[in-house]
N, C-alpha and C. Protein backbone atom coordinates (compact mmCIF):
# COMPACT_ATOMS: atom_id res chain seq x y z
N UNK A 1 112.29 110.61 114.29
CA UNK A 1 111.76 109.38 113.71
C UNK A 1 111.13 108.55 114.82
N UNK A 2 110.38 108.03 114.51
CA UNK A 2 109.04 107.15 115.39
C UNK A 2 110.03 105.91 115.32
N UNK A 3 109.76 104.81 116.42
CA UNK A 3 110.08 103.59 116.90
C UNK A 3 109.18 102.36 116.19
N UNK A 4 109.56 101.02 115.83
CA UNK A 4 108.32 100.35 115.48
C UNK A 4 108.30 99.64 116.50
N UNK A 5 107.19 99.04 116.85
CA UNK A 5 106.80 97.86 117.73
C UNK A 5 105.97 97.02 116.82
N UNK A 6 105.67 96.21 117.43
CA UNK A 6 104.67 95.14 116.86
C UNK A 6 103.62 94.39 117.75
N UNK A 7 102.51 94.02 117.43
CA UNK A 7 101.39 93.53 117.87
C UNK A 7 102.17 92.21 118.24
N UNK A 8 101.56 91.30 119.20
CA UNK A 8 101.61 89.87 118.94
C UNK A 8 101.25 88.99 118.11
N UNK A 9 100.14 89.54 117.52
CA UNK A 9 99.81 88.63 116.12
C UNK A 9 100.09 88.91 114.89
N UNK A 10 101.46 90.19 114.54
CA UNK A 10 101.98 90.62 113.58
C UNK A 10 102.60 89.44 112.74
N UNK A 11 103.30 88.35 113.79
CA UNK A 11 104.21 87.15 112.92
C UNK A 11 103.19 86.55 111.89
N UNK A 12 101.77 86.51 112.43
CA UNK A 12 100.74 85.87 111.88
C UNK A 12 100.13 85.87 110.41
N UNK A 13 100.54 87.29 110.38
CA UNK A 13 100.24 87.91 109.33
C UNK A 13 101.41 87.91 108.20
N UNK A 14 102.78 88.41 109.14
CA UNK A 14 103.60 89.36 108.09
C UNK A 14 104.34 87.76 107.75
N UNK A 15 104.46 86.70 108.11
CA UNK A 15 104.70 85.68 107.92
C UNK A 15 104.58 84.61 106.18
N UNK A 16 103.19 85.49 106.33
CA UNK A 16 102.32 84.40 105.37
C UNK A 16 102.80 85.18 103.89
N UNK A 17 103.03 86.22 103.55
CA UNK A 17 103.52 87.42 102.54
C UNK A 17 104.44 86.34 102.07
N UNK A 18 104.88 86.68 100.51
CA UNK A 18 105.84 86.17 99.52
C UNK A 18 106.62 86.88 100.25
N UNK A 19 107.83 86.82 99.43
CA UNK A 19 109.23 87.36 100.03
C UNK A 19 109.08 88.75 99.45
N UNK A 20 108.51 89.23 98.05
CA UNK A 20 108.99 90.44 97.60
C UNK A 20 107.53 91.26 98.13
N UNK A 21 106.58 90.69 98.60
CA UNK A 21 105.81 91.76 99.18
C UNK A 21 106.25 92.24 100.85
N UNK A 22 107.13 91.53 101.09
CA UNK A 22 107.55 91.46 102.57
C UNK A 22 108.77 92.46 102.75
N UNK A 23 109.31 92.40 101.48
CA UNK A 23 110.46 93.89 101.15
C UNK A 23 109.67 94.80 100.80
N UNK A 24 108.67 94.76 100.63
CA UNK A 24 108.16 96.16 100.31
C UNK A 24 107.23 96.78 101.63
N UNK A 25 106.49 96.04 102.24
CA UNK A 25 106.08 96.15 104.02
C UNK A 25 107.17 96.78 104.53
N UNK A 26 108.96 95.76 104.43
CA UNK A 26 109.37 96.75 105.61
C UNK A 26 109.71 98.21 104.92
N UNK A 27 110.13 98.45 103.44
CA UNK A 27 109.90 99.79 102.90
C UNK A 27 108.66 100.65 103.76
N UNK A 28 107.91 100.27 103.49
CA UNK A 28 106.73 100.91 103.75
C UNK A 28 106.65 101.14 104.97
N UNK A 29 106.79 100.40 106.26
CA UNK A 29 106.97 100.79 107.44
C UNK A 29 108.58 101.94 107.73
N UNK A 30 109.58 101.54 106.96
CA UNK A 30 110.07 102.50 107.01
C UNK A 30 110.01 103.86 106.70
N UNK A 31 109.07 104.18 105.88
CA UNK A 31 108.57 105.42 105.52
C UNK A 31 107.17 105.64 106.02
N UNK A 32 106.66 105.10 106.59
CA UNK A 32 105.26 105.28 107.98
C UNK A 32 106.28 106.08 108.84
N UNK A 33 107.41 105.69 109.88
CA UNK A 33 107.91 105.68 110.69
C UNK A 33 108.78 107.17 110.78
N UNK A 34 108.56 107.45 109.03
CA UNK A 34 109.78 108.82 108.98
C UNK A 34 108.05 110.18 109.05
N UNK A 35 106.90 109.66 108.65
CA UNK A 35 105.84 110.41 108.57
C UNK A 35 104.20 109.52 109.11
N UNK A 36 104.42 109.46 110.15
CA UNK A 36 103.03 107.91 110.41
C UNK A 36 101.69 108.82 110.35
N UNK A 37 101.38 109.47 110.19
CA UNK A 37 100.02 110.68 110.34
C UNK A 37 99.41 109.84 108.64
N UNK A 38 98.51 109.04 108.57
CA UNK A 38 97.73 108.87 107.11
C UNK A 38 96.84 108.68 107.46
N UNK A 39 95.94 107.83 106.47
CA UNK A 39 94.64 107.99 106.88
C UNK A 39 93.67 107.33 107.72
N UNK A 40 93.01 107.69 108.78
CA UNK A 40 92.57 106.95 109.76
C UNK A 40 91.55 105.61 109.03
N UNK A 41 90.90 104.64 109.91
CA UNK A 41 89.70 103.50 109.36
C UNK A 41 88.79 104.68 109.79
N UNK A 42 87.87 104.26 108.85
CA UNK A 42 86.48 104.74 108.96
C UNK A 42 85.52 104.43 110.52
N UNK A 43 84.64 105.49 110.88
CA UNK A 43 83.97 105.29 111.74
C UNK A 43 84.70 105.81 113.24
N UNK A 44 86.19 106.35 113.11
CA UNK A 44 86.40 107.40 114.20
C UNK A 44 87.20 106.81 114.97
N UNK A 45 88.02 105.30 114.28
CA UNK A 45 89.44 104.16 114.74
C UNK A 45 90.12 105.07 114.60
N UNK A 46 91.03 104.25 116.28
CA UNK A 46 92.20 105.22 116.12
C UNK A 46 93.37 104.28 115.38
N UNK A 47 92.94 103.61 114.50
CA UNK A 47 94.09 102.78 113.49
C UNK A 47 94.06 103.67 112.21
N UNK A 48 95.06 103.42 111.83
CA UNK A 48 95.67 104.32 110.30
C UNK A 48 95.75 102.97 109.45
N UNK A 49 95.70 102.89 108.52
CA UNK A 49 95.67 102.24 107.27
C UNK A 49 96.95 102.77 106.29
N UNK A 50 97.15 102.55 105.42
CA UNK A 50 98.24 102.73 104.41
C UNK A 50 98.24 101.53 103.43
N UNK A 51 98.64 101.33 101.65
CA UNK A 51 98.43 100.83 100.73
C UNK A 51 99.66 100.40 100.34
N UNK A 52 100.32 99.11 100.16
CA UNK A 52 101.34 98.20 99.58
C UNK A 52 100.39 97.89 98.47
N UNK A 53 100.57 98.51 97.13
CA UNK A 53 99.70 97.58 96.25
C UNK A 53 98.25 97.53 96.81
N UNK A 54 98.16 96.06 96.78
CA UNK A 54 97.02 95.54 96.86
C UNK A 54 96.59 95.22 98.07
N UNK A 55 97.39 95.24 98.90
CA UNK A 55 97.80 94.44 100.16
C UNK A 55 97.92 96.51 101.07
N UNK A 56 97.04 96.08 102.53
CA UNK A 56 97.01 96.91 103.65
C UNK A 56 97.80 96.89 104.61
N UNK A 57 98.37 97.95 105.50
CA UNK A 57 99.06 97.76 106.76
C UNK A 57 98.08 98.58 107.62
N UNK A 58 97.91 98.06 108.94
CA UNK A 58 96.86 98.70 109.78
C UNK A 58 98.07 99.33 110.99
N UNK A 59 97.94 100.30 111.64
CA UNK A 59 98.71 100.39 112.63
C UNK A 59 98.36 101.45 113.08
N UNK A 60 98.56 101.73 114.85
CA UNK A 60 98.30 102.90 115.58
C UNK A 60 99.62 104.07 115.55
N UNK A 61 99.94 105.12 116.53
CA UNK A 61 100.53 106.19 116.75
C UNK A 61 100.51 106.48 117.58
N UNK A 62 101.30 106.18 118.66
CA UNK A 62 101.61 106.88 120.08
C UNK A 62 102.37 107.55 120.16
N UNK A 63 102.28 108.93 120.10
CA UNK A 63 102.42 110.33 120.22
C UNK A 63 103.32 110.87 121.17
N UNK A 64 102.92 110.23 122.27
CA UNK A 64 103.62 110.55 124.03
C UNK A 64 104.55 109.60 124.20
N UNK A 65 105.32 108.41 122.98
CA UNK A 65 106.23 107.63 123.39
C UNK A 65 106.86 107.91 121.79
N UNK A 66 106.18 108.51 121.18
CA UNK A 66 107.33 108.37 119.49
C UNK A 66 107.35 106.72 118.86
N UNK A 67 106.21 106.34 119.07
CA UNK A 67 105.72 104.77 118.96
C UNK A 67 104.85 104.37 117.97
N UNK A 68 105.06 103.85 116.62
CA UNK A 68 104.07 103.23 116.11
C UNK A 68 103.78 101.55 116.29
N UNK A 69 102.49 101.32 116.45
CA UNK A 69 102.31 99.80 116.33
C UNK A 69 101.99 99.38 115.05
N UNK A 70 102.50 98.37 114.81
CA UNK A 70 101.98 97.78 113.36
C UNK A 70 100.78 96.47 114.08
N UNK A 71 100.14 96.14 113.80
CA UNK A 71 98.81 94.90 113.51
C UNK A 71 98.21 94.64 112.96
N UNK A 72 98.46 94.59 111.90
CA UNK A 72 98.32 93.57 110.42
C UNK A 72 98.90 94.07 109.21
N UNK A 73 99.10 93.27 108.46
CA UNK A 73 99.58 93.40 106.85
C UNK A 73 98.94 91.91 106.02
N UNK A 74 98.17 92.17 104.97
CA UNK A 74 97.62 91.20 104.16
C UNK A 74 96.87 92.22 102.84
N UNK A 75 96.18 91.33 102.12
CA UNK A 75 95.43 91.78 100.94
C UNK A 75 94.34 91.92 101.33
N UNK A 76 93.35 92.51 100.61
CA UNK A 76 92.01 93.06 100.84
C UNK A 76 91.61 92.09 101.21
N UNK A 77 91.39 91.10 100.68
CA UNK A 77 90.19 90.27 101.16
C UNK A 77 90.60 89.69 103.06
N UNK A 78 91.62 89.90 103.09
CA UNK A 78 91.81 89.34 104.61
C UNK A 78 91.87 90.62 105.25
N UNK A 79 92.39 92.38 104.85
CA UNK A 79 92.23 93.42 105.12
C UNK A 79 90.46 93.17 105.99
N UNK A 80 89.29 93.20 105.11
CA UNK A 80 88.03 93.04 105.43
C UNK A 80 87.75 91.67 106.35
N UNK A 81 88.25 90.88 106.47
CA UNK A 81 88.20 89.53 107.86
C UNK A 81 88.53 90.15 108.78
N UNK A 82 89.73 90.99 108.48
CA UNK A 82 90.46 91.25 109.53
C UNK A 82 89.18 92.41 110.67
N UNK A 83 89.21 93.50 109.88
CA UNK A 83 88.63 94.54 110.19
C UNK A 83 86.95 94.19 110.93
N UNK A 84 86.55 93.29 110.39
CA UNK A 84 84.78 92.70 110.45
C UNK A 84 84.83 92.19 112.08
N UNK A 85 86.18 91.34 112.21
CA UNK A 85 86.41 90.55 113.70
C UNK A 85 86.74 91.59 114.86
N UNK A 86 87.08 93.05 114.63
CA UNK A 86 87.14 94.05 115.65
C UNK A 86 86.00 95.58 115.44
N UNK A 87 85.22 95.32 114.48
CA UNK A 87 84.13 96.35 113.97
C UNK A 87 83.08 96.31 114.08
């Protein structure tokens, strides 16, 4: 099983979530963490994506430490802010 870490601007994000989408993030990172290989962003990022609903988790895979990063969790429309400000 893979390790989580977190970005510095993860509070930023995972903060702002209701309470019951925020139980379902850490679900979801817990089962990233037992299999993190999904599907990469478009254009050849080495960030993976994955689907809560409506709402995205972005995060990398370090391989040579058994390490995933999480850096961001929100809904589409901030998914696409998010993505536009590093693309």
């Amino acid at each position: 099983m893979y390790k989580a870490t977190f970005h510095k601007g993860w509070p930023e994000y995972f903060d702002k979530l209701e309470n019951q989408i925020k139980e379902r993030t850490v679900r979801k990172i817990q089962k990233i963490l037992e299999r993190p290989q999904k599907r990469h962003l478009e254009g050849g990022a080495k960030y993976f994506v994955d689907e809560i609903g409506q709402y995205r988790i972005l995060y990398m895979v370090f391989e040579e430490g058994q390490e995933v990063r999480f850096f961001f969790v929100g809904n589409h429309k901030q998914y696409e802010k998010w993505y536009n400000q590093f693309f």
